[in-house]
Protein backbone atom coordinates (compact mmCIF):
# COMPACT_ATOMS: atom_id res chain seq x y z
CA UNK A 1 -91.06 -125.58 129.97
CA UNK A 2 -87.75 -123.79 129.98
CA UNK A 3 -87.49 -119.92 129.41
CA UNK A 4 -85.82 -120.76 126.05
CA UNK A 5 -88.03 -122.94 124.16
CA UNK A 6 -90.50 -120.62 122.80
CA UNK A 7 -87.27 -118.78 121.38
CA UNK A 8 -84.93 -121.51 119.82
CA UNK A 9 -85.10 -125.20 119.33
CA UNK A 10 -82.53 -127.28 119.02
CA UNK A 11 -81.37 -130.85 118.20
CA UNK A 12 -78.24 -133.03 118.27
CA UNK A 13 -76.85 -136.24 117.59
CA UNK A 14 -73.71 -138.54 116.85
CA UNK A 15 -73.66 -141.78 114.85
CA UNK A 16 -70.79 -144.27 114.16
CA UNK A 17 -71.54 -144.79 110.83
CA UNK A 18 -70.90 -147.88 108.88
CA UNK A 19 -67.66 -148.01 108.58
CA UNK A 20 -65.70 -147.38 111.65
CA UNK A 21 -65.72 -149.22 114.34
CA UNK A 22 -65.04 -146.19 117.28
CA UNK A 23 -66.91 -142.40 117.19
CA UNK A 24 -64.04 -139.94 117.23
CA UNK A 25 -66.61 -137.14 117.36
CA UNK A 26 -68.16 -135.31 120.52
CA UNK A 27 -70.33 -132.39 120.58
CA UNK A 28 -71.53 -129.89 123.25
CA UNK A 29 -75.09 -127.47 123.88
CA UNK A 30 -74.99 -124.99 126.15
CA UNK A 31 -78.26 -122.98 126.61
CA UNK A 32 -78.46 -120.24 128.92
CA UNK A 33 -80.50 -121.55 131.62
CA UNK A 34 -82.17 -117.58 132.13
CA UNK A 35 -82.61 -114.86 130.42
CA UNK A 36 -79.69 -113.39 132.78
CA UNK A 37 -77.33 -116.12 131.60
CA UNK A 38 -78.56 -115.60 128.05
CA UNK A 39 -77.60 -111.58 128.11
CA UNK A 40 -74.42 -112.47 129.54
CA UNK A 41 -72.94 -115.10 127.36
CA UNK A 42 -76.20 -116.81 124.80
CA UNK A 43 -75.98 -119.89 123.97
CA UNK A 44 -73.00 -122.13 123.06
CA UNK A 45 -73.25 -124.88 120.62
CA UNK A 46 -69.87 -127.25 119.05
CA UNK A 47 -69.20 -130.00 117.03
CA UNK A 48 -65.76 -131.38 117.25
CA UNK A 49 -64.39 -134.11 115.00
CA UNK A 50 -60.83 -135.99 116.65
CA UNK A 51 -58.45 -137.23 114.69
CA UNK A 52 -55.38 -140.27 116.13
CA UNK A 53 -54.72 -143.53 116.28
CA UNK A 54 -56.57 -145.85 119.07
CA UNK A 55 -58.77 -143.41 121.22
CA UNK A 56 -56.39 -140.92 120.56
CA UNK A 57 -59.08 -138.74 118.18
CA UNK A 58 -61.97 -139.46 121.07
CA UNK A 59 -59.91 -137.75 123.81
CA UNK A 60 -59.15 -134.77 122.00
CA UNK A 61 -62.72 -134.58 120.65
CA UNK A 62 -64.24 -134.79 124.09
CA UNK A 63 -61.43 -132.61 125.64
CA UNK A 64 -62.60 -130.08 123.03
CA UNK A 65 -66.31 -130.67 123.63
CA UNK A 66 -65.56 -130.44 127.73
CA UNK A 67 -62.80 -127.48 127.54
CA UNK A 68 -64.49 -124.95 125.64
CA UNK A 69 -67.55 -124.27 127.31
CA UNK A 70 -66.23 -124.52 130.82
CA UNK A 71 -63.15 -121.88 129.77
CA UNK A 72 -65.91 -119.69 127.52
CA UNK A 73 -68.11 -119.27 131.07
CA UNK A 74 -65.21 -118.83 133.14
CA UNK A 75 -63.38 -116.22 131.27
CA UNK A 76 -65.55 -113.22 132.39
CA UNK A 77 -63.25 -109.89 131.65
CA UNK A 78 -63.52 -110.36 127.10
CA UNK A 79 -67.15 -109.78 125.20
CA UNK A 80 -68.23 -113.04 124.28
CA UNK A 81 -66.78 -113.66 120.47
CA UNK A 82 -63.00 -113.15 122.47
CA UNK A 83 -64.24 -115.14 125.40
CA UNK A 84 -65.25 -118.20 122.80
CA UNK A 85 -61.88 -117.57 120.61
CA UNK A 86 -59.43 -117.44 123.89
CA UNK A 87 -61.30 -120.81 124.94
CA UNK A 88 -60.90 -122.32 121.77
CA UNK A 89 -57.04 -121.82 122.22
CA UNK A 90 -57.14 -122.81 126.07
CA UNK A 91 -59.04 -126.48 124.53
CA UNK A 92 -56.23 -126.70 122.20
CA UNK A 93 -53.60 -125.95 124.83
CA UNK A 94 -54.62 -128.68 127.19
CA UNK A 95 -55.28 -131.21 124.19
CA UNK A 96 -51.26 -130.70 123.26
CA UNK A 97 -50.49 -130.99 126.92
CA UNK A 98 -52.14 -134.12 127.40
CA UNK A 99 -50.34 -135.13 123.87
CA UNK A 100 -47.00 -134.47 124.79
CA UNK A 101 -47.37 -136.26 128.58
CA UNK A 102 -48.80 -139.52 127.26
CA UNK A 103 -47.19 -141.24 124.35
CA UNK A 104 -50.50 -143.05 123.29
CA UNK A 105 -52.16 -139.85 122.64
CA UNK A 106 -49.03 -138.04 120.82
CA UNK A 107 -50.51 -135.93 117.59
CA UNK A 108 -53.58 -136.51 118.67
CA UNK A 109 -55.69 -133.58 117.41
CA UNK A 110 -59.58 -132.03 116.69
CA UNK A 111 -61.46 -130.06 114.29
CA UNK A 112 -63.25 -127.23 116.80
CA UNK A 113 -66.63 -125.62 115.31
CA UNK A 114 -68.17 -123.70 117.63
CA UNK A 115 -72.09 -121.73 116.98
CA UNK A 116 -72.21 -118.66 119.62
CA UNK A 117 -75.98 -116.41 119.63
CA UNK A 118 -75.90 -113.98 121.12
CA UNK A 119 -78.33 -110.59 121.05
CA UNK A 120 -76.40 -109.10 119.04
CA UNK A 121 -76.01 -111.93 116.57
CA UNK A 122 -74.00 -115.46 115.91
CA UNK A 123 -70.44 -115.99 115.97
CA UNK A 124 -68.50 -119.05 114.57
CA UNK A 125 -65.63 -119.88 116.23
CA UNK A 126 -63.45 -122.12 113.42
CA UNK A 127 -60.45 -124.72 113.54
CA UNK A 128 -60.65 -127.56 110.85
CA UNK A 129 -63.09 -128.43 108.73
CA UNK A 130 -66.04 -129.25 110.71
CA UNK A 131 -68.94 -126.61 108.61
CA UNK A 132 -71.06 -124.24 110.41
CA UNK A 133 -74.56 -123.42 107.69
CA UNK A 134 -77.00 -121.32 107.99
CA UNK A 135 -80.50 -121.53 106.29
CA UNK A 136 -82.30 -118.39 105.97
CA UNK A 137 -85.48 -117.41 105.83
CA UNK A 138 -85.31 -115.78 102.59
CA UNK A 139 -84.38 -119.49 101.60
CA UNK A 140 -80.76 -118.29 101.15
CA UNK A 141 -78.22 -121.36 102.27
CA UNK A 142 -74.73 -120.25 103.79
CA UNK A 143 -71.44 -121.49 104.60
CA UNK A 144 -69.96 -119.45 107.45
CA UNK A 145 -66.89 -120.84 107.85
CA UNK A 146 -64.35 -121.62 106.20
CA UNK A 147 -62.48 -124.60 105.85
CA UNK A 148 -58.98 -125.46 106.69
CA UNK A 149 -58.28 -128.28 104.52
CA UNK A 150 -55.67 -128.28 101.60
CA UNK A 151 -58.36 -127.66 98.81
CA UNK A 152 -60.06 -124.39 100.22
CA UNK A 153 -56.26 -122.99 101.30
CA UNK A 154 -55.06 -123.40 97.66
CA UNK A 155 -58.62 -122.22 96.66
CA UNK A 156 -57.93 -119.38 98.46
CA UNK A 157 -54.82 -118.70 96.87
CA UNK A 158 -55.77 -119.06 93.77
CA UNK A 159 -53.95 -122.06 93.16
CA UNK A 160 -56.35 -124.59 92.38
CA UNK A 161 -59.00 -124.33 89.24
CA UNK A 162 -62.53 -125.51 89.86
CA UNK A 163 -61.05 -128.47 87.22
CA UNK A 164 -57.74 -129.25 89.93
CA UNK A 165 -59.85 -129.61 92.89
CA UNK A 166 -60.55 -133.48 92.51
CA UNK A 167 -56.92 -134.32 92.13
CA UNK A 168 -56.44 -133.09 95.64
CA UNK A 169 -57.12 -135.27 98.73
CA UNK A 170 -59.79 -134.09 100.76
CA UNK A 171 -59.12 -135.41 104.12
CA UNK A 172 -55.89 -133.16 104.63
CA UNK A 173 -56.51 -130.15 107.23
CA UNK A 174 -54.18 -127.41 107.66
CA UNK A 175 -55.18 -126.46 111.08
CA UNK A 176 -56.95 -128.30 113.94
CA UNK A 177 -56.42 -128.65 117.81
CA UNK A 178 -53.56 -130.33 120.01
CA UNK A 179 -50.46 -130.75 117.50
CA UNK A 180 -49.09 -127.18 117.97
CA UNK A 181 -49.17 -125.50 121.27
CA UNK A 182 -50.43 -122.58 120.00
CA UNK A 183 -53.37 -122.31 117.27
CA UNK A 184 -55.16 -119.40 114.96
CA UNK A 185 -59.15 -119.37 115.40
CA UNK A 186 -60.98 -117.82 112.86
CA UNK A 187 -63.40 -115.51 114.52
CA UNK A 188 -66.79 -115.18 111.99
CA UNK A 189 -69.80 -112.72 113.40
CA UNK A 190 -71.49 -111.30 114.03
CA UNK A 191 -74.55 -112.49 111.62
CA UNK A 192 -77.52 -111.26 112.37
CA UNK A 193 -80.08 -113.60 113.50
CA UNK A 194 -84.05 -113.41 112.14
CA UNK A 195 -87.13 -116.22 113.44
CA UNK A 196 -86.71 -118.97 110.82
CA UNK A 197 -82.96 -119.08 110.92
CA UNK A 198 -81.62 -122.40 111.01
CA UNK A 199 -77.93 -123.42 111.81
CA UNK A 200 -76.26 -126.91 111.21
CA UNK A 201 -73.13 -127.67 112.94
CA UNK A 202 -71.66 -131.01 111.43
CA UNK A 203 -68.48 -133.41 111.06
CA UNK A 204 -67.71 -134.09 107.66
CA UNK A 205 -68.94 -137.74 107.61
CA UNK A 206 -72.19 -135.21 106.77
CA UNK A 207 -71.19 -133.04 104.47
CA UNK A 208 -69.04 -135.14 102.82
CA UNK A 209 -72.07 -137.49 101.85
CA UNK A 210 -74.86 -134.87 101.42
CA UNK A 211 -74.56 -132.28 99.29
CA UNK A 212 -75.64 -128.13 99.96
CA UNK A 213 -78.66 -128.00 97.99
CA UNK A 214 -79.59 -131.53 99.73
CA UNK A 215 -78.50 -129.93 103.28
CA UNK A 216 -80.49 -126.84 102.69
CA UNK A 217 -83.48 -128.95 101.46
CA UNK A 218 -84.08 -131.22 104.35
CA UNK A 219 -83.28 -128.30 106.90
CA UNK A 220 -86.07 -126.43 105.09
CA UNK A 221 -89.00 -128.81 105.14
CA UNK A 222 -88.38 -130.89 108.89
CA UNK A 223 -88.19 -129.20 112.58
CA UNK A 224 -84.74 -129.55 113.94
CA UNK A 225 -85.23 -133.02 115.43
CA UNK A 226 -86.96 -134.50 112.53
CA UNK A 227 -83.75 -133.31 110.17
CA UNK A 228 -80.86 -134.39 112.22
CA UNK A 229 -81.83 -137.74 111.84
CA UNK A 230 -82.61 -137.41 108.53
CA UNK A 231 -79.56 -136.29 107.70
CA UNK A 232 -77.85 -139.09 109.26
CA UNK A 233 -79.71 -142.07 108.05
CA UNK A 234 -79.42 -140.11 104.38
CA UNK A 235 -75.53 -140.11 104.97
CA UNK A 236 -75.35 -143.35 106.12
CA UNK A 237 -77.35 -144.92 102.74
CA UNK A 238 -74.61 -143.41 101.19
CA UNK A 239 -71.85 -145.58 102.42
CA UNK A 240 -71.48 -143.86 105.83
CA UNK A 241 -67.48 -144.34 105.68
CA UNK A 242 -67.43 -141.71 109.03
CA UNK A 243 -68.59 -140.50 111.99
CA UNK A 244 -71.94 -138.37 111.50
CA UNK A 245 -72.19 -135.83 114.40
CA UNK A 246 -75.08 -132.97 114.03
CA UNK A 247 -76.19 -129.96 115.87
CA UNK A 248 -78.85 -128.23 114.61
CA UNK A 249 -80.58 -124.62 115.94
CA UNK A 250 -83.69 -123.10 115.28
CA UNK A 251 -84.48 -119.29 116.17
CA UNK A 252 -88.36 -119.31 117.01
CA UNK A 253 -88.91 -115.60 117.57
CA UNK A 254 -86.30 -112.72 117.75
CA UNK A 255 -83.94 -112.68 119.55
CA UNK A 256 -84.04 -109.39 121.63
CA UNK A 257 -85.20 -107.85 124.98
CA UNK A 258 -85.68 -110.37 127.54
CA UNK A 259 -87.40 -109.91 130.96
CA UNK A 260 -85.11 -111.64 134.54
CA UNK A 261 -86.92 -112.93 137.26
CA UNK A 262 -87.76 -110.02 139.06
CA UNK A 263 -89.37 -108.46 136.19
CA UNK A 264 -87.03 -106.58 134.91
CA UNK A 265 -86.07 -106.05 131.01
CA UNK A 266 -82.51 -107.27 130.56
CA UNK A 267 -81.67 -105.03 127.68
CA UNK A 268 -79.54 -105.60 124.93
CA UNK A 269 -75.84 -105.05 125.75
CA UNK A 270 -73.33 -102.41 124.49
CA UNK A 271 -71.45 -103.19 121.41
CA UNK A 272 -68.60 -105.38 121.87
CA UNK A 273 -65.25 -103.43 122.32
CA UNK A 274 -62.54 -103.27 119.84
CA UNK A 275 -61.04 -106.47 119.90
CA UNK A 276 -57.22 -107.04 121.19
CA UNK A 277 -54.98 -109.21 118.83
CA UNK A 278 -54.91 -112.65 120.35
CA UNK A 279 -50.99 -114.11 121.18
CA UNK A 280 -50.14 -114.91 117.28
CA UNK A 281 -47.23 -118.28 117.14
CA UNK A 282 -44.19 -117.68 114.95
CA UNK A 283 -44.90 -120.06 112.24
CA UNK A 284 -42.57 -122.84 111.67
CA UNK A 285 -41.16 -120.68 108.13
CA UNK A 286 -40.33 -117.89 110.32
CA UNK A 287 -38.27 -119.85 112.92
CA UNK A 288 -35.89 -121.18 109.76
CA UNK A 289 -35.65 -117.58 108.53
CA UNK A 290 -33.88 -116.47 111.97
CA UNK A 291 -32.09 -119.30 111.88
CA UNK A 292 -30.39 -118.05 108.68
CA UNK A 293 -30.44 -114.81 109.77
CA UNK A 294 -28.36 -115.58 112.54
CA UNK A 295 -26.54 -117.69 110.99
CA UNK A 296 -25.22 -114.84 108.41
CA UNK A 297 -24.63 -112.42 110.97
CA UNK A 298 -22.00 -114.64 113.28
CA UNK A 299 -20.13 -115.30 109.65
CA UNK A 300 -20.13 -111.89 109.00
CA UNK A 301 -18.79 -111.03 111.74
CA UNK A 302 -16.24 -114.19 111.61
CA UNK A 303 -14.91 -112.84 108.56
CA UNK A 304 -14.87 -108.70 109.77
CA UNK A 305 -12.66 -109.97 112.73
CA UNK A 306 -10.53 -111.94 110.56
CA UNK A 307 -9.57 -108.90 107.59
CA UNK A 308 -12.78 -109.30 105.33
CA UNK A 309 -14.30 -106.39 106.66
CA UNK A 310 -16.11 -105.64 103.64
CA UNK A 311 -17.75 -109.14 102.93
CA UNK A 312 -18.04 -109.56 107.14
CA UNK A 313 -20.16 -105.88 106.73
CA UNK A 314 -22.40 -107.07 104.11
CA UNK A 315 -23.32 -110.49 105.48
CA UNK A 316 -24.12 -108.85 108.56
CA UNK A 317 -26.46 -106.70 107.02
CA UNK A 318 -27.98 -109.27 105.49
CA UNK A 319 -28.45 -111.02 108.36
CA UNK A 320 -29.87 -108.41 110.01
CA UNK A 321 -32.49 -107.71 107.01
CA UNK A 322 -33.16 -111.48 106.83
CA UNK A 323 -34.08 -111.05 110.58
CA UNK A 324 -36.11 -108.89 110.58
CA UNK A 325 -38.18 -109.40 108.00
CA UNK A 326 -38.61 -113.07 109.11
CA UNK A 327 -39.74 -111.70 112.38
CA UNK A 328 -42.70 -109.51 111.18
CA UNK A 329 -44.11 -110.85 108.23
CA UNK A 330 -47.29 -112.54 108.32
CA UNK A 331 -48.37 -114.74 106.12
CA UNK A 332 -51.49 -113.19 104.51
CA UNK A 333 -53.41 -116.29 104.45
CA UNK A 334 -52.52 -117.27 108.51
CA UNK A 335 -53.58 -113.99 110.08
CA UNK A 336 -56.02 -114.65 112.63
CA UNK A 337 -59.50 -113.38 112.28
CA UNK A 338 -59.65 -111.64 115.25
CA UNK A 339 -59.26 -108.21 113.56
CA UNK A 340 -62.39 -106.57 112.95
CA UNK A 341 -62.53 -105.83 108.67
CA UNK A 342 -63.71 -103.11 107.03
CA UNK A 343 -67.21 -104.20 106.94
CA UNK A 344 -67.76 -104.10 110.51
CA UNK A 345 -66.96 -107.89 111.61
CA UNK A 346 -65.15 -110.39 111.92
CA UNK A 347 -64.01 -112.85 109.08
CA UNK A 348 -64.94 -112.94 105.77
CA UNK A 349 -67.78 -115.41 105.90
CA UNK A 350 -70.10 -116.59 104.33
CA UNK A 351 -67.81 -118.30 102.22
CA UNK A 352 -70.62 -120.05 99.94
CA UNK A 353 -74.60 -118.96 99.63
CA UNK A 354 -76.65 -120.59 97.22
CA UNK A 355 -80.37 -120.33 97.01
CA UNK A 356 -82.42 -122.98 98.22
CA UNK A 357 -85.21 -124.30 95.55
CA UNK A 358 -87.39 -126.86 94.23
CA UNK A 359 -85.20 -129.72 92.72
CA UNK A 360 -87.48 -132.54 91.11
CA UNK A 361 -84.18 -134.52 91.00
CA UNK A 362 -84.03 -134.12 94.53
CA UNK A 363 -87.07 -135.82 94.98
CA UNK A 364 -85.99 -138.44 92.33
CA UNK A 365 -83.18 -139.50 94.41
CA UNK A 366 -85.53 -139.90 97.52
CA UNK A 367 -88.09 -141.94 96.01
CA UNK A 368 -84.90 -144.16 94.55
CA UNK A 369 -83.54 -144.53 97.84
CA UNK A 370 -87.21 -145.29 99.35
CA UNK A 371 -87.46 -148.51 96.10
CA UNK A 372 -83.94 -149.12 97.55
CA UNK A 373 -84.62 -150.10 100.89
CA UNK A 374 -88.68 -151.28 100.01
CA UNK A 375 -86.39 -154.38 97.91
CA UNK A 376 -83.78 -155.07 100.68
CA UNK A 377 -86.66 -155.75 103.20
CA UNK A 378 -88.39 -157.70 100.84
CA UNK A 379 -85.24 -159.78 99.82
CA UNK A 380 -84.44 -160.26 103.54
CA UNK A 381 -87.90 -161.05 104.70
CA UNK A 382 -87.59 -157.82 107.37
CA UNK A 383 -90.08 -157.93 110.16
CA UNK A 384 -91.87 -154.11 109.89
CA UNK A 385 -94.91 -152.12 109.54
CA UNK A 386 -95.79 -152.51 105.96
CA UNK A 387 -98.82 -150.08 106.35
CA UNK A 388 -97.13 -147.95 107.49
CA UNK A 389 -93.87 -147.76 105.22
CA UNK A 390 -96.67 -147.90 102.12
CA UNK A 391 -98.34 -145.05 103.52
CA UNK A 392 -95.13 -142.69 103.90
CA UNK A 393 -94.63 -143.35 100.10
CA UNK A 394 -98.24 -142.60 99.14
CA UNK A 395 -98.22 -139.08 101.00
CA UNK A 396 -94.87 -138.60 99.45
CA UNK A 397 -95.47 -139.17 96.20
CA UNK A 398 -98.85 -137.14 96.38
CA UNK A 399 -96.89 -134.67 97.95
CA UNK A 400 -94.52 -134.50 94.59
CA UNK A 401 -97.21 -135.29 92.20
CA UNK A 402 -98.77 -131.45 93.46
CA UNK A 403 -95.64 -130.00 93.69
CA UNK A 404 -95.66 -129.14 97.52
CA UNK A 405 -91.96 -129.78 97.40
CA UNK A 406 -91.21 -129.30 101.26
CA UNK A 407 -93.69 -131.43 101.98
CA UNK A 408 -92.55 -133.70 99.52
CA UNK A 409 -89.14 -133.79 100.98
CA UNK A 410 -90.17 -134.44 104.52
CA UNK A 411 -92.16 -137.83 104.13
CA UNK A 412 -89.54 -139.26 102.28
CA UNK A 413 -86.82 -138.53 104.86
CA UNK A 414 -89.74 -139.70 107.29
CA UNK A 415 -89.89 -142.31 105.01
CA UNK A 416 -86.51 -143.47 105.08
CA UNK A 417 -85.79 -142.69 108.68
CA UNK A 418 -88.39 -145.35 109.68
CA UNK A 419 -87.03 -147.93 107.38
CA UNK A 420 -83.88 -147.52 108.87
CA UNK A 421 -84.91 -147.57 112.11
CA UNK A 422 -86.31 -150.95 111.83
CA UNK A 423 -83.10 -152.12 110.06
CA UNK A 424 -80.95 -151.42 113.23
CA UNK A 425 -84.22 -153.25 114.93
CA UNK A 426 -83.29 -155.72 112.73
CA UNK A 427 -79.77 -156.47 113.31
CA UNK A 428 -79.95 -155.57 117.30
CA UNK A 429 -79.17 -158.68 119.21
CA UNK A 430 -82.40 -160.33 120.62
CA UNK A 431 -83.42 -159.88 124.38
CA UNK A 432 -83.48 -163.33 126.10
């Protein structure tokens, strides 16, 4: 058994879904392999969902999956949140590199979500809108990222009512890796981690088919293994119309003192220092500013040499204001969440928490789903264990029928997982 186990599980998994034909997604675990490793630099966990045409979107997923932990364990002289954010920009670096040298894989880009524990706590790492959740075990159900897609940025500045938000696509993102040289990473953490915790990493071809209450249900009522599949054979009933990629932690027991191999406690380590700015990129507004700004001044100064010295004077200045200002303004809603806030972290997560709870509809939709797939193997004369398939139901809906809700929920995703299973057993190609 490794050191670890006792103290987190953990469980991931990628699927095609129905409707592509290629997996654009990659994802990476990195455990500490001892408790020496672990008080160093925890344990590193990413999902990263590519985007391009032709395998374009599976490089720069992979690069992402491969960069980022091999830069986060080389860069040794930052605490651990600005060794993960300095990595995430190194991924994105290379992924733009490789963009620009090879005209197949120009644009090519990557969502980047990235799960860091650490003794002092997690840390999300964000680009895109790949989610990081938490489950708690006060059965509170958090978002701690945030999404960069067009409907949270004009959520976020206040320019979309709860009533505009389905008139707006959902599959734009305003930030991901490999199109820009340079990228912000919003820096969450740290959250402080209790035995229960659970934490879901996923692609949107999950949470765009299963809703938060659904999420937080499943996660509450299966171990991690159990649930990731779950989740993906739920998603995929849906319609599946994308990849499904899920990472899942577990914290067993706290998260604290550790003992090396000679004995030894570890300790916990020193509060992280206070954090330098990372390199910030002049946005593409601020580059058109100068160029105005200039612009005005070698007018101005056209015109002063010529006999308008008044006008000449006053473009100048105006130039030079334009300049200036376009050179250190920030927008408010692109400044990098590397700053520590006033509330003693980083970021501004969570960014949703609902409670988790009994939902008899929940169940509903479970037992119609279970009917569902009961009639398709009976239409198509399916080849399976009929015992037991009619047993899952039976402990489910005695489950329901007693209100043990968890328990409810988990033979039905049982339920459904094995049902599934044996449709892919039914349309694998035969062995001759």
């Amino acid at each position: 058994m490794n050191w670890w186990e006792k103290k987190l599980q953990f469980a991931s998994r990628t699927d095609v879904g129905l409707r592509r034909s290629n997996n654009q997604d990659a994802y990476a675990t990195r455990v500490a392999p001892d408790p020496e490793a672990w008080q160093r630099r925890g344990h590193l966990f990413l999902v990263a969902d590519g985007m391009g045409a032709h395998a374009a979107g599976e490089l720069a997923s992979q690069l992402a999956a491969d960069t980022v932990p091999h830069c986060y364990l080389k860069i040794q002289n930052q605490s651990p949140e600005l060794a993960l954010a300095e990595a995430v920009r190194e991924a994105n670096r290379d992924i733009h590199r490789r963009g620009q040298a090879h005209a197949e894989f120009k644009g090519m880009g990557t969502t980047c979500s990235s799960l860091l524990i650490t003794q002092l706590g997690a840390y999300v790492a964000q680009v895109g809108d790949s989610r990081v959740y938490r489950l708690k075990t006060s059965g509170e159900f958090e978002q701690l990222s945030f999404d960069h897609s067009l409907v949270w940025e004009l959520r976020r500045r206040g320019q979309l009512s709860g009533l505009d938000t389905a008139s707006v696509p959902k599959n734009i993102i305003t930030r991901s890796l490999g199109p820009s040289p340079e990228v912000e990473v919003d820096l969450e953490g740290p959250f402080p981690t209790q035995p229960g915790d659970i934490f879901l990493i996923c692609s949107d071809g999950l949470s765009g088919q299963v809703e938060d209450p659904e999420l937080a249900a499943i996660l509450g009522s299966m171990d991690p293994e159990e649930a990731s599949q779950a989740l993906i054979d739920l998603a995929n009933l849906r319609g599946g119309p994308d990849n499904i990629t899920i990472v899942l932690v577990k914290v067993m027991e706290t998260l604290g003192n550790e003992v090396n191999n000679n004995g030894s406690s570890v300790g916990i380590p020193s509060p992280p220092p206070t954090p330098v700015p990372p390199r910030v990129s002049i946005h593409f507004s601020q580059w058109i500013g100068l160029g105005f700004a200039l612009l005005f001044i070698l007018v101005g100064a056209f015109l002063a040499g010529v006999g308008s010295a008044t006008t000449g004077i006053l473009l100048i200045f105006l130039g030079t204001s334009a300049g200036l200002f376009s050179w250190f303004y920030r927008d408010p809603f692109q400044a990098s969440a590397t700053y520590f806030p006033k509330h003693g972290r980083y970021g501004n997560g969570p960014y949703m928490t609902l409670q988790s709870k009994e939902d008899e509809q929940f169940i509903a939709r479970l037992n119609s789903l279970v009917l569902e797939l009961e009639q398709a193997a009976t239409d198509q004369n399916w080849s399976l264990d009929w015992t037991r398939f009619h047993e899952g139901c039976k402990q489910a809906r005695k489950a329901a029928d007693q209100k043990e809700y968890c328990k409810a929920v988990r033979e039905y995703c049982l339920t459904i997982s094995f049902m599934m299973n044996e449709l892919r057993n039914q349309n694998a190609p035969s062995k001759t």
